[in-house]
N, C-alpha and C. Protein backbone atom coordinates (compact mmCIF):
# COMPACT_ATOMS: atom_id res chain seq x y z
N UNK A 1 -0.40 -2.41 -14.87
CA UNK A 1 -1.81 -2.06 -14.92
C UNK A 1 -2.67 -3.31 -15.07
N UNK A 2 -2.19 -4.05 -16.37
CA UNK A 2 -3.15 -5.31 -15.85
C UNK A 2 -2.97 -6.48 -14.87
N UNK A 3 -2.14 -6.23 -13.94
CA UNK A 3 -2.20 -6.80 -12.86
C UNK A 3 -2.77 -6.64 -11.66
N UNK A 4 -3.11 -5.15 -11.50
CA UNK A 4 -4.23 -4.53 -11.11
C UNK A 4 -5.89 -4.70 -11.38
N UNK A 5 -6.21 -4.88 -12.54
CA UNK A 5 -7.20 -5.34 -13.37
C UNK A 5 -7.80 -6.87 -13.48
N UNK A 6 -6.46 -7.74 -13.28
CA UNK A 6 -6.56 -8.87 -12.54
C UNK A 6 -6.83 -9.20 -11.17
N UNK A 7 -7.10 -8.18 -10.49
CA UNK A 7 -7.33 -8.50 -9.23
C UNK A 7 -8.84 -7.90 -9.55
N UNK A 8 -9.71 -7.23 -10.00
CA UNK A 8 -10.72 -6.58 -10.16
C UNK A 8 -11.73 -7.63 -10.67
N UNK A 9 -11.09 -7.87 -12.38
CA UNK A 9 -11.82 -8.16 -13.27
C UNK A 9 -10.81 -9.71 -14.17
N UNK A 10 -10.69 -10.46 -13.56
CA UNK A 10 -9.47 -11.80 -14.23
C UNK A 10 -9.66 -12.14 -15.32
N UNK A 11 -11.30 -12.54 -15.95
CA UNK A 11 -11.35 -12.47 -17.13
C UNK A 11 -11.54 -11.81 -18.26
N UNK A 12 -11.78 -10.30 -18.02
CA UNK A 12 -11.15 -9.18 -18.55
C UNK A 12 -9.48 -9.36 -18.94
N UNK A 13 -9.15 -9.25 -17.57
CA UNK A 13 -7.67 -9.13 -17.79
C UNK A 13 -7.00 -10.27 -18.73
N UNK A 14 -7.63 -11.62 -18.86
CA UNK A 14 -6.89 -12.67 -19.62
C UNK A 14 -6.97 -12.43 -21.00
N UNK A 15 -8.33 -11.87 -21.29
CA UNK A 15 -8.67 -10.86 -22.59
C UNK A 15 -7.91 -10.59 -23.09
N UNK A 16 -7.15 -9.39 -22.22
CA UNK A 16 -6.39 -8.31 -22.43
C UNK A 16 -4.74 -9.11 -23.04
N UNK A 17 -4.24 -9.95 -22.56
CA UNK A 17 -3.43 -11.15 -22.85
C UNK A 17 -2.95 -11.36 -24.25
N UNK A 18 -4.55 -11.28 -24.66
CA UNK A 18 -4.41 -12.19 -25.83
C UNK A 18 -4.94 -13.57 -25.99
N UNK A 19 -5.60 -13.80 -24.97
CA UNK A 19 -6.04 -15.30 -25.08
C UNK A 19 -7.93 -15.34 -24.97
N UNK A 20 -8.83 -14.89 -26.04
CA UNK A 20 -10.06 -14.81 -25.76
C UNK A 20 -10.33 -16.08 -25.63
N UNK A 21 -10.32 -17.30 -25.83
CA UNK A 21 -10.86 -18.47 -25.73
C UNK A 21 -10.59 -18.90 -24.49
N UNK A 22 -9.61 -18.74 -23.79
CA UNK A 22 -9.03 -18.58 -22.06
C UNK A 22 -10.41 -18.05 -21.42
N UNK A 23 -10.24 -16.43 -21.78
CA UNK A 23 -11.40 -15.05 -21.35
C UNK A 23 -12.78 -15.62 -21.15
N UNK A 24 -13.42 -16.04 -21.67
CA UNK A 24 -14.71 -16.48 -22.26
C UNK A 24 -14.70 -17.50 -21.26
N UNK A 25 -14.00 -18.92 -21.25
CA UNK A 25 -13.77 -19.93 -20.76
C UNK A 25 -14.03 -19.65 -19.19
N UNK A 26 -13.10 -18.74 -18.67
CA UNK A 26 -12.88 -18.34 -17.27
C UNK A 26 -14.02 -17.46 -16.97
N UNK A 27 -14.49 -16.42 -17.68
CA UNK A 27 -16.22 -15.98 -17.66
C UNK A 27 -17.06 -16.80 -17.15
N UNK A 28 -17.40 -17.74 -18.02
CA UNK A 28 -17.91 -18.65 -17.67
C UNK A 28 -18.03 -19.44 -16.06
N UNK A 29 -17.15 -19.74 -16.27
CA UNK A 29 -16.70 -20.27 -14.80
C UNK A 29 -16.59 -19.10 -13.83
N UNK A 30 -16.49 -18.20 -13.99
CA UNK A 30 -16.29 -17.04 -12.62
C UNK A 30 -17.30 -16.79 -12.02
N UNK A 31 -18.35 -16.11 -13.33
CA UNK A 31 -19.90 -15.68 -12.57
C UNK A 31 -20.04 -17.04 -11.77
N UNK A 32 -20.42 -18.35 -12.32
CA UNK A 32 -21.31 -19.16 -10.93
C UNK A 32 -20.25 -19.09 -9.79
N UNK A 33 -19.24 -19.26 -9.82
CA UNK A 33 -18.15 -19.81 -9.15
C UNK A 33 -18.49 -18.17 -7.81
N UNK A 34 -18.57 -17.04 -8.26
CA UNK A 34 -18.69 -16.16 -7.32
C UNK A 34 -19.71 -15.75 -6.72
N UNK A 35 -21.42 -16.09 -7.65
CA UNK A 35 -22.28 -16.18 -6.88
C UNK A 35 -22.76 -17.68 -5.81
N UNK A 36 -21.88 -18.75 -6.03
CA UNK A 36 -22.33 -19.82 -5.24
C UNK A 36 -21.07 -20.28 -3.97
N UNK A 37 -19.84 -19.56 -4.77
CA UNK A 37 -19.10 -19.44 -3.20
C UNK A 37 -18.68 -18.29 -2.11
N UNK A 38 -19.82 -17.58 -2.57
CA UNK A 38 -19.19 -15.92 -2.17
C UNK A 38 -18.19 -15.22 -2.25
N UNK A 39 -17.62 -15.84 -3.43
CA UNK A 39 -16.34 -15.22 -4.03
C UNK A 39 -14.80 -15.53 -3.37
N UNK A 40 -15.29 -17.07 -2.40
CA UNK A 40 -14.10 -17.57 -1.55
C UNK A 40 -12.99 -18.32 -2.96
N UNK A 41 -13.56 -18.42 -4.40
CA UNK A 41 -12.92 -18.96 -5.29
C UNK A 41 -11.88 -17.70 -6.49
N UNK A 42 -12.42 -16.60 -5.83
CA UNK A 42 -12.14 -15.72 -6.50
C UNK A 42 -10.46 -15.12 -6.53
N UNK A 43 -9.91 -15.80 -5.41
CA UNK A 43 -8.19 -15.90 -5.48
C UNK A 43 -7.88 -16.90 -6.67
N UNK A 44 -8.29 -17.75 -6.57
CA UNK A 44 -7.61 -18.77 -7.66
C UNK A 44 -7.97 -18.15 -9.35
N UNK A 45 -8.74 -17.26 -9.33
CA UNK A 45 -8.97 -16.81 -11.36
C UNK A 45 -7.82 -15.30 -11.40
N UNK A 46 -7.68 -14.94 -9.57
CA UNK A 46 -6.58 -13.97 -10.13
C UNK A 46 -5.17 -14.35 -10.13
N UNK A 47 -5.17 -15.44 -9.08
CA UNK A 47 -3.90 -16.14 -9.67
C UNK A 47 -3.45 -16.81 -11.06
N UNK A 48 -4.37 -17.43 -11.70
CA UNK A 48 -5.03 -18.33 -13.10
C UNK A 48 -4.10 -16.49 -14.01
N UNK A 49 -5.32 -15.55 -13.79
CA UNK A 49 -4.40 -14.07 -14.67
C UNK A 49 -3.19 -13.84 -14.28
N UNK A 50 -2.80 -13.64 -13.43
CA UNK A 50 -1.47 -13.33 -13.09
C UNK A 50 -0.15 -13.98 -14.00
N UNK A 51 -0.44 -15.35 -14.06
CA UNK A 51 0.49 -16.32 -14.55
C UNK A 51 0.05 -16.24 -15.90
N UNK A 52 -0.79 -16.42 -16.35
CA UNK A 52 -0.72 -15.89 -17.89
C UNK A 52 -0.23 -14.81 -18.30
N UNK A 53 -0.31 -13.24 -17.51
CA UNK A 53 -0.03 -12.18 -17.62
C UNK A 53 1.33 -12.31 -17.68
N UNK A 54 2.11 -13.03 -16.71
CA UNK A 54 3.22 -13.28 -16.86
C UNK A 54 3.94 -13.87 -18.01
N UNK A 55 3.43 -15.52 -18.18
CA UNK A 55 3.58 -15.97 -19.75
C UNK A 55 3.98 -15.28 -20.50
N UNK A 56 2.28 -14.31 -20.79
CA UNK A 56 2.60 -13.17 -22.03
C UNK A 56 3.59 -12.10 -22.30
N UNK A 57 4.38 -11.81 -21.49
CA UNK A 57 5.04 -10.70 -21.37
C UNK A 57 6.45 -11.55 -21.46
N UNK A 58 6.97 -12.50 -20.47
CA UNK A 58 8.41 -13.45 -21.35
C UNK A 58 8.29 -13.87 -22.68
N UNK A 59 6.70 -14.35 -22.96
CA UNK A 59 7.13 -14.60 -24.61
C UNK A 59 7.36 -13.33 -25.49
N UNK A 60 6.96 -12.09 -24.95
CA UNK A 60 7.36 -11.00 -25.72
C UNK A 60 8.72 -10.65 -25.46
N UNK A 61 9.44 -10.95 -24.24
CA UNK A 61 10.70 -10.57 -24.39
C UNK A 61 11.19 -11.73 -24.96
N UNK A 62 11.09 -13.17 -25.67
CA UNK A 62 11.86 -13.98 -25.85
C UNK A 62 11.95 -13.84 -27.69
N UNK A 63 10.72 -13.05 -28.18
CA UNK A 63 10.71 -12.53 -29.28
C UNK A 63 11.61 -11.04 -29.90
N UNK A 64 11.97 -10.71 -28.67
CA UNK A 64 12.88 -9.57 -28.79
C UNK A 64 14.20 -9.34 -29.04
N UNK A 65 14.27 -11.02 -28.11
CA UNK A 65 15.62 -11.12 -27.74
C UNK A 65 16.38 -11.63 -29.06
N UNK A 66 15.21 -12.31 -29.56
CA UNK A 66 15.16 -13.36 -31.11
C UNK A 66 15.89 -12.43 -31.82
């Protein structure tokens, strides 16, 4: 689901992570970034979520495994 959500909304989704100082950060940067390139930059913040999304979820299995 939030990989879905990452394609929508990226800094939502990094939120969602666990990483608000990421969230905020990438906010920041998204709004201008999508009103001044017509959103031709807007692959690279869902790739940016994706890989965190990812991150987050091995460090939860590496805590499991612990």
């Amino acid at each position: 689901m939030n990989y879905l959500l990452a394609i929508l909304l990226p800094p939502l989704s990094i939120l969602l992570t666990g990483r608000p100082i990421v969230a905020i950060l990438t906010f920041l940067i998204w709004i201008p970034a999508l009103v001044f390139s017509g959103g031709l930059t807007h692959p690279m913040f869902i790739i940016l979520a994706w890989i965190l999304i990812f991150q987050a979820r091995e460090d939860r299995r590496e805590r499991r495994a612990s």
